[in-house]
C-alpha atoms as a PDB file:
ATOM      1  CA  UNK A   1     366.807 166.234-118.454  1.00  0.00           C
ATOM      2  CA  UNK A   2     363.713 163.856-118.179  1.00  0.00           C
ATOM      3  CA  UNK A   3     363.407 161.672-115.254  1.00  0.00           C
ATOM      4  CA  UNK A   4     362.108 158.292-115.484  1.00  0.00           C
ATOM      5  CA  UNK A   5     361.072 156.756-112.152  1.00  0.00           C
ATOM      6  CA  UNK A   6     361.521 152.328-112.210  1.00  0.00           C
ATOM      7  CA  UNK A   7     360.163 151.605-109.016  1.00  0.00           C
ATOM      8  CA  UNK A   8     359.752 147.458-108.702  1.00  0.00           C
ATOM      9  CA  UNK A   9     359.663 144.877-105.916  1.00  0.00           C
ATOM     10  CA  UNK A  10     362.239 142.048-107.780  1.00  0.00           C
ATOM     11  CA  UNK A  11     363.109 139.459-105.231  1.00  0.00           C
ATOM     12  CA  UNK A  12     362.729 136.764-107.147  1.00  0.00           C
ATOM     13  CA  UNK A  13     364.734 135.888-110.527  1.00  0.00           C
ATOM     14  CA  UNK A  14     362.157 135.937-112.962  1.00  0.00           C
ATOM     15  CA  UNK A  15     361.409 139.778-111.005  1.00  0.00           C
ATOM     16  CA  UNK A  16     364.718 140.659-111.663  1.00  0.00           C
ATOM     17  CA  UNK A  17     365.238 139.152-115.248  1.00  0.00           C
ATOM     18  CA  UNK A  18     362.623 141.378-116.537  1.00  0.00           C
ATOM     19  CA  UNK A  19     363.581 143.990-114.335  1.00  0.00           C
ATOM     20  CA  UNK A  20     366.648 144.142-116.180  1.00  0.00           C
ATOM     21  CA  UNK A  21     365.326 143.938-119.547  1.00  0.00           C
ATOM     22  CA  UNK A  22     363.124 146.887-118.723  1.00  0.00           C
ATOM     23  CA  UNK A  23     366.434 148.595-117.804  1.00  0.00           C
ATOM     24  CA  UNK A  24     368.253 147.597-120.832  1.00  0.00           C
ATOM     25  CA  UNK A  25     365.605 148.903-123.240  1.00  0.00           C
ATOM     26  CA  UNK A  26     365.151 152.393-121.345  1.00  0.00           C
ATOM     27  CA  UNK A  27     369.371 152.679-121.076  1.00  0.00           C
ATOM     28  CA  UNK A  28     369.177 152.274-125.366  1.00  0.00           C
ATOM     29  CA  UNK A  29     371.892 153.932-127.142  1.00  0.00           C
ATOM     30  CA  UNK A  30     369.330 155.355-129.022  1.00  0.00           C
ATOM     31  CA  UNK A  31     367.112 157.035-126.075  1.00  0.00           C
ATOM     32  CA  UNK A  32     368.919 160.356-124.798  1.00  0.00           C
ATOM     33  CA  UNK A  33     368.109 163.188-122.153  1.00  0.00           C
ATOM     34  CA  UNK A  34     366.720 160.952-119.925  1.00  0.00           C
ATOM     35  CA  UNK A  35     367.727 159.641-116.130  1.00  0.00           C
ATOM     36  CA  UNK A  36     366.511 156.478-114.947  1.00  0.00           C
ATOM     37  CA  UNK A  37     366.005 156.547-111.125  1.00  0.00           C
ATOM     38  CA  UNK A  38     365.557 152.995-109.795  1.00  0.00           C
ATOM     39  CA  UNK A  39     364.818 152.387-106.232  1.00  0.00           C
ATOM     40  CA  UNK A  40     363.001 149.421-104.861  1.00  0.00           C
ATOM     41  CA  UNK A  41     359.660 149.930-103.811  1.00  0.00           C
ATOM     42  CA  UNK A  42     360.452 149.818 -99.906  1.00  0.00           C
ATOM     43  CA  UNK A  43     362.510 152.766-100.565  1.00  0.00           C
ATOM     44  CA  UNK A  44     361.011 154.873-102.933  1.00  0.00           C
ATOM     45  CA  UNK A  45     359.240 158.148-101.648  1.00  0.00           C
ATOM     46  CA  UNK A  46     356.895 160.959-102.280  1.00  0.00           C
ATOM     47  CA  UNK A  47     359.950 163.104-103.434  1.00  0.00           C
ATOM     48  CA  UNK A  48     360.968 160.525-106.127  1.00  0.00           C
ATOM     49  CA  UNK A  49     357.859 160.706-107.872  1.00  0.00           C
ATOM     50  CA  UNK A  50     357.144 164.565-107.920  1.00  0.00           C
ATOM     51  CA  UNK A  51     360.369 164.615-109.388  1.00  0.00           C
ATOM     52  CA  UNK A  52     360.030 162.019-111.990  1.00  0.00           C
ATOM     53  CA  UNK A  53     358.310 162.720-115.792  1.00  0.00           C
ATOM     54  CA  UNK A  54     357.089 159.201-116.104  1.00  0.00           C
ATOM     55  CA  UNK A  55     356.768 156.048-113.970  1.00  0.00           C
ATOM     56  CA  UNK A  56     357.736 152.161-114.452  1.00  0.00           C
ATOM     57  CA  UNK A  57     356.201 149.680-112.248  1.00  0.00           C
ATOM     58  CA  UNK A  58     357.363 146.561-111.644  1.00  0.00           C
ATOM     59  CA  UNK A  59     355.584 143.702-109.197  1.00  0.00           C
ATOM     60  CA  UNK A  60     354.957 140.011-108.756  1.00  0.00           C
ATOM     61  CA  UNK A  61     351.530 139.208-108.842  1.00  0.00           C
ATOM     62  CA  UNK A  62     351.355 137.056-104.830  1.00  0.00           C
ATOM     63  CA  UNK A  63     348.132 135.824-104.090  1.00  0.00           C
ATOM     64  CA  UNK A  64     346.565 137.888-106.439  1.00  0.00           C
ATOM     65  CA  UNK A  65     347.161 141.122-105.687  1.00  0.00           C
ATOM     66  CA  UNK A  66     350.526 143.519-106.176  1.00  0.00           C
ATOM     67  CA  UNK A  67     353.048 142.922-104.093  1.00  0.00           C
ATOM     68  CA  UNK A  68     352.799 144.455-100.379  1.00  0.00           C
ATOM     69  CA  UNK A  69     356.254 146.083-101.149  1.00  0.00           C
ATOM     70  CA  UNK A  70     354.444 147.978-103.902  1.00  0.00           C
ATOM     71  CA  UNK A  71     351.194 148.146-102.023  1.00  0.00           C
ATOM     72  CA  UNK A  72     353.584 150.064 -98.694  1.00  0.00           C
ATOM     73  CA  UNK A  73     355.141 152.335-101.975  1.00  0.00           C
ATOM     74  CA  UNK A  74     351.439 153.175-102.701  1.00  0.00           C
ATOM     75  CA  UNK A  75     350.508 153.735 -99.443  1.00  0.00           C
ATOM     76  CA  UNK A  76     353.197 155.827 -98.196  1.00  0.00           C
ATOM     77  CA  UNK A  77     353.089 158.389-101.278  1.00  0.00           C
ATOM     78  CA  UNK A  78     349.699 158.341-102.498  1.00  0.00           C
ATOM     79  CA  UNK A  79     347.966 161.286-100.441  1.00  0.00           C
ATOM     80  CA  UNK A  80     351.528 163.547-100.660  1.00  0.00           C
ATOM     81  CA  UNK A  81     351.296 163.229-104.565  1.00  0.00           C
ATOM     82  CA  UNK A  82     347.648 164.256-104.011  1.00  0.00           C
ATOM     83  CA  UNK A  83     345.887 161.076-105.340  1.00  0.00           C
ATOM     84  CA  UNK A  84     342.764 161.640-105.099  1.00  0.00           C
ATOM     85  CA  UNK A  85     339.740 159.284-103.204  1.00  0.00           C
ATOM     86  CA  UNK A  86     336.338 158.843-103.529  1.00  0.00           C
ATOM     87  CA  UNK A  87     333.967 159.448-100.744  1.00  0.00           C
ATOM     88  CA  UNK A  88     334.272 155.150 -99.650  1.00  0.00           C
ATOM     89  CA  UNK A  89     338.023 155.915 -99.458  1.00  0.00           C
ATOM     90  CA  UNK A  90     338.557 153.976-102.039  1.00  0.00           C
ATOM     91  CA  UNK A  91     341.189 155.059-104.463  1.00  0.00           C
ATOM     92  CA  UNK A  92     339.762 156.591-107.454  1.00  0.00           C
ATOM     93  CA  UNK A  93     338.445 159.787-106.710  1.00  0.00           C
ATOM     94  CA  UNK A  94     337.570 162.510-109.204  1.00  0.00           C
ATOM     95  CA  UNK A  95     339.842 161.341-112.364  1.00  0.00           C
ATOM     96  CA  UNK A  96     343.344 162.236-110.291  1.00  0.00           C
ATOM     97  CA  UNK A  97     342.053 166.130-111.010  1.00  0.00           C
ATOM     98  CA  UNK A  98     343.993 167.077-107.945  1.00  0.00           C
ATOM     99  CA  UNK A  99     346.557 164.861-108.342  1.00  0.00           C
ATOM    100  CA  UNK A 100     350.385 166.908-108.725  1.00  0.00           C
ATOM    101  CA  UNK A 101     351.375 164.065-110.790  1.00  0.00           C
ATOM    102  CA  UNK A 102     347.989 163.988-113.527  1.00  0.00           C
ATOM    103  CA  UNK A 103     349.152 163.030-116.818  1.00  0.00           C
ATOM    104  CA  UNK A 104     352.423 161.898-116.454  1.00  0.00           C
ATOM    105  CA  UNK A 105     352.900 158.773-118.322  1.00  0.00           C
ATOM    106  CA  UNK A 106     353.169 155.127-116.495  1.00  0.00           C
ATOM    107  CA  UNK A 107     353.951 151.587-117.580  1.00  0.00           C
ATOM    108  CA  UNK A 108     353.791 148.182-115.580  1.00  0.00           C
ATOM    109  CA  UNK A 109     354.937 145.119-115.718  1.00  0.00           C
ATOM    110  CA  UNK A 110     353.717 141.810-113.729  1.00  0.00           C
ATOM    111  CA  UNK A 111     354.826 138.260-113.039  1.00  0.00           C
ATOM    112  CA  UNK A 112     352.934 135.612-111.460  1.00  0.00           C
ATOM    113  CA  UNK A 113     353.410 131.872-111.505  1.00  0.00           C
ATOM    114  CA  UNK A 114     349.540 131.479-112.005  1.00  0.00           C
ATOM    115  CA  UNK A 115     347.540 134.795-113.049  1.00  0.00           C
ATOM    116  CA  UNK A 116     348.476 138.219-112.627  1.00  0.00           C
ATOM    117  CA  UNK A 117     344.755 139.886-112.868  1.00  0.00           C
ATOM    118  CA  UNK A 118     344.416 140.654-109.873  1.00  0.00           C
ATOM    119  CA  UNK A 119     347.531 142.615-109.352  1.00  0.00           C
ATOM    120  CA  UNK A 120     347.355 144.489-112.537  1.00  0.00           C
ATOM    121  CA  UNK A 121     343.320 145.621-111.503  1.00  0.00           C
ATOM    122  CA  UNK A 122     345.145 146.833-108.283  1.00  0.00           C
ATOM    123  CA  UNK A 123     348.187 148.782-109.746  1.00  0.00           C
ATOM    124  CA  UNK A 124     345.564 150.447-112.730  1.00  0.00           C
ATOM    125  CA  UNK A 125     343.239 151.541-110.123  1.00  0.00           C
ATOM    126  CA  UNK A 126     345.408 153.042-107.839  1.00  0.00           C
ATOM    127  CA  UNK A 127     347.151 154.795-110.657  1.00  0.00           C
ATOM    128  CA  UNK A 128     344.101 156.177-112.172  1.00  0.00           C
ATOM    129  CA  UNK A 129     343.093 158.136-109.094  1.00  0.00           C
ATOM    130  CA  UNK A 130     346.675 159.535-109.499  1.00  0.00           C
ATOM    131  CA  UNK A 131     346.040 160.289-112.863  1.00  0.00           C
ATOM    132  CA  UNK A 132     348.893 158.744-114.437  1.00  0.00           C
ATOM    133  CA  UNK A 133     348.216 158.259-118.217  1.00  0.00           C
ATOM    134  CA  UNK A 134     348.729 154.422-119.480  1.00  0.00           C
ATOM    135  CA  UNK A 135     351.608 154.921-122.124  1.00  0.00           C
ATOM    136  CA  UNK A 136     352.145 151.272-123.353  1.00  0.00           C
ATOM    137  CA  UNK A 137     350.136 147.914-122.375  1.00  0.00           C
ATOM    138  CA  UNK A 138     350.849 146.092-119.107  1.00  0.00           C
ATOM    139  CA  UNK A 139     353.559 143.329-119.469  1.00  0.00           C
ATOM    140  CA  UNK A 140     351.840 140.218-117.589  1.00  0.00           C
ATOM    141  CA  UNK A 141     353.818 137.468-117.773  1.00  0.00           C
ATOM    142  CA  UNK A 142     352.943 133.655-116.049  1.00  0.00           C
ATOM    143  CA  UNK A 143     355.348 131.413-115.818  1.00  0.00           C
ATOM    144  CA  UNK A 144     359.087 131.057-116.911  1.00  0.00           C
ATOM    145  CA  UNK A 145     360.679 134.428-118.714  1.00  0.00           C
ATOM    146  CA  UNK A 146     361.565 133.608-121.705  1.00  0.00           C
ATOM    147  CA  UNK A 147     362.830 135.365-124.912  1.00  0.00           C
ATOM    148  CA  UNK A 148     359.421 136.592-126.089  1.00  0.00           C
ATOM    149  CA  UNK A 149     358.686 138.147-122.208  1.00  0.00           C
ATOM    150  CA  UNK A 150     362.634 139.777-122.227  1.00  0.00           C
ATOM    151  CA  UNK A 151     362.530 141.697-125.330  1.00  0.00           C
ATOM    152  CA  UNK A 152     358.672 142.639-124.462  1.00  0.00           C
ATOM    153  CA  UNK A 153     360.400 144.015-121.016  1.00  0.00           C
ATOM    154  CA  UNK A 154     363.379 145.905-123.313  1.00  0.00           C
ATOM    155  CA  UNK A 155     360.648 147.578-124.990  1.00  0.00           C
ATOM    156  CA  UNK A 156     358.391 148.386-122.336  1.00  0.00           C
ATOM    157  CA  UNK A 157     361.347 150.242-120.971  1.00  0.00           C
ATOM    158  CA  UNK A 158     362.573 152.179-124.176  1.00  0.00           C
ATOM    159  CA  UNK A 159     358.862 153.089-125.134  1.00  0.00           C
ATOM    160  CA  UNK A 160     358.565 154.875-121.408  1.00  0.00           C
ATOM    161  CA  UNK A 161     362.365 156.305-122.095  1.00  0.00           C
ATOM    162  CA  UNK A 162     361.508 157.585-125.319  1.00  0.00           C
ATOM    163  CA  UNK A 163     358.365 159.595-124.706  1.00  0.00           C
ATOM    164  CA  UNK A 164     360.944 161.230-122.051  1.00  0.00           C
ATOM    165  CA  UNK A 165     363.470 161.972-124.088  1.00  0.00           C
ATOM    166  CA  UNK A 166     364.848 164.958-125.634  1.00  0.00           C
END
């Protein structure tokens, strides 16, 4: 059985609507073989992700950049996954090449009240020197969740469910 890994900082309620559309869509009837891990990003570790197939990200976008709950999920699994740096330390060494998790798909969603840029240029980079391959476009939403921004969510998380499934 597939693993998908959800790891998301949702405390506030627009966080956590679209947190749970992502769930709904990768829990579709439809999608089978796969488990959906989901641990907040303060808790998430090193041993979650080698285990997972694929990767859903989930932030708010606070003063533009990610938030620092994903930032200390980054931080404290980046070099045990062997993400790779260049030679500033900056994260985005040689392509991921030496990277355990290289290839593995990822999707992410982001909502800010004002712009999410920021946060999204953080998230990509840091998951490029992991070598996580971009599997559907980045969900940036501004403002209130609405309709349109749910069933975008529900999708983001069947399309990562279904290129895990059986």
């Amino acid at each position: 059985m597939s693993r998908l890994l959800v790891v998301h900082h949702s405390p506030t309620r627009s966080m956590r609507t679209l947190l749970d559309a992502v769930l709904g869509g990768a829990h579709d009837e439809a999608i089978e073989g796969v488990e959906v891990v989901v641990p907040p990003a303060l808790e998430a570790t090193a041993d979650d992700v080698l285990a997972a197939d694929g990767y859903l990200l989930g932030t708010p976008a606070n003063f533009g950049y990610m938030s620092g709950a994903l930032k200390h999920f980054f931080d404290s699994t980046f070099l045990q996954v062997g993400g790779a740096l260049a030679d500033d330390g900056s994260a985005g060494g040689p392509a991921g090449s030496s990277a355990r998790t290289a290839g593995r798909p990822f999707g992410l969603y982001v909502h800010g009240r004002y712009d999410t840029e920021g946060a999204v240029r953080a998230v990509v980079s840091i998951v490029g020197a992991l070598g996580w391959r971009q599997a559907a476009e980045v969900l940036s939403v501004i403002g209130d969740v609405q309709e349109p921004q749910r069933q975008a969510a529900y999708e983001l998380g069947g399309t990562l469910a279904a290129l895990l499934s059986d």
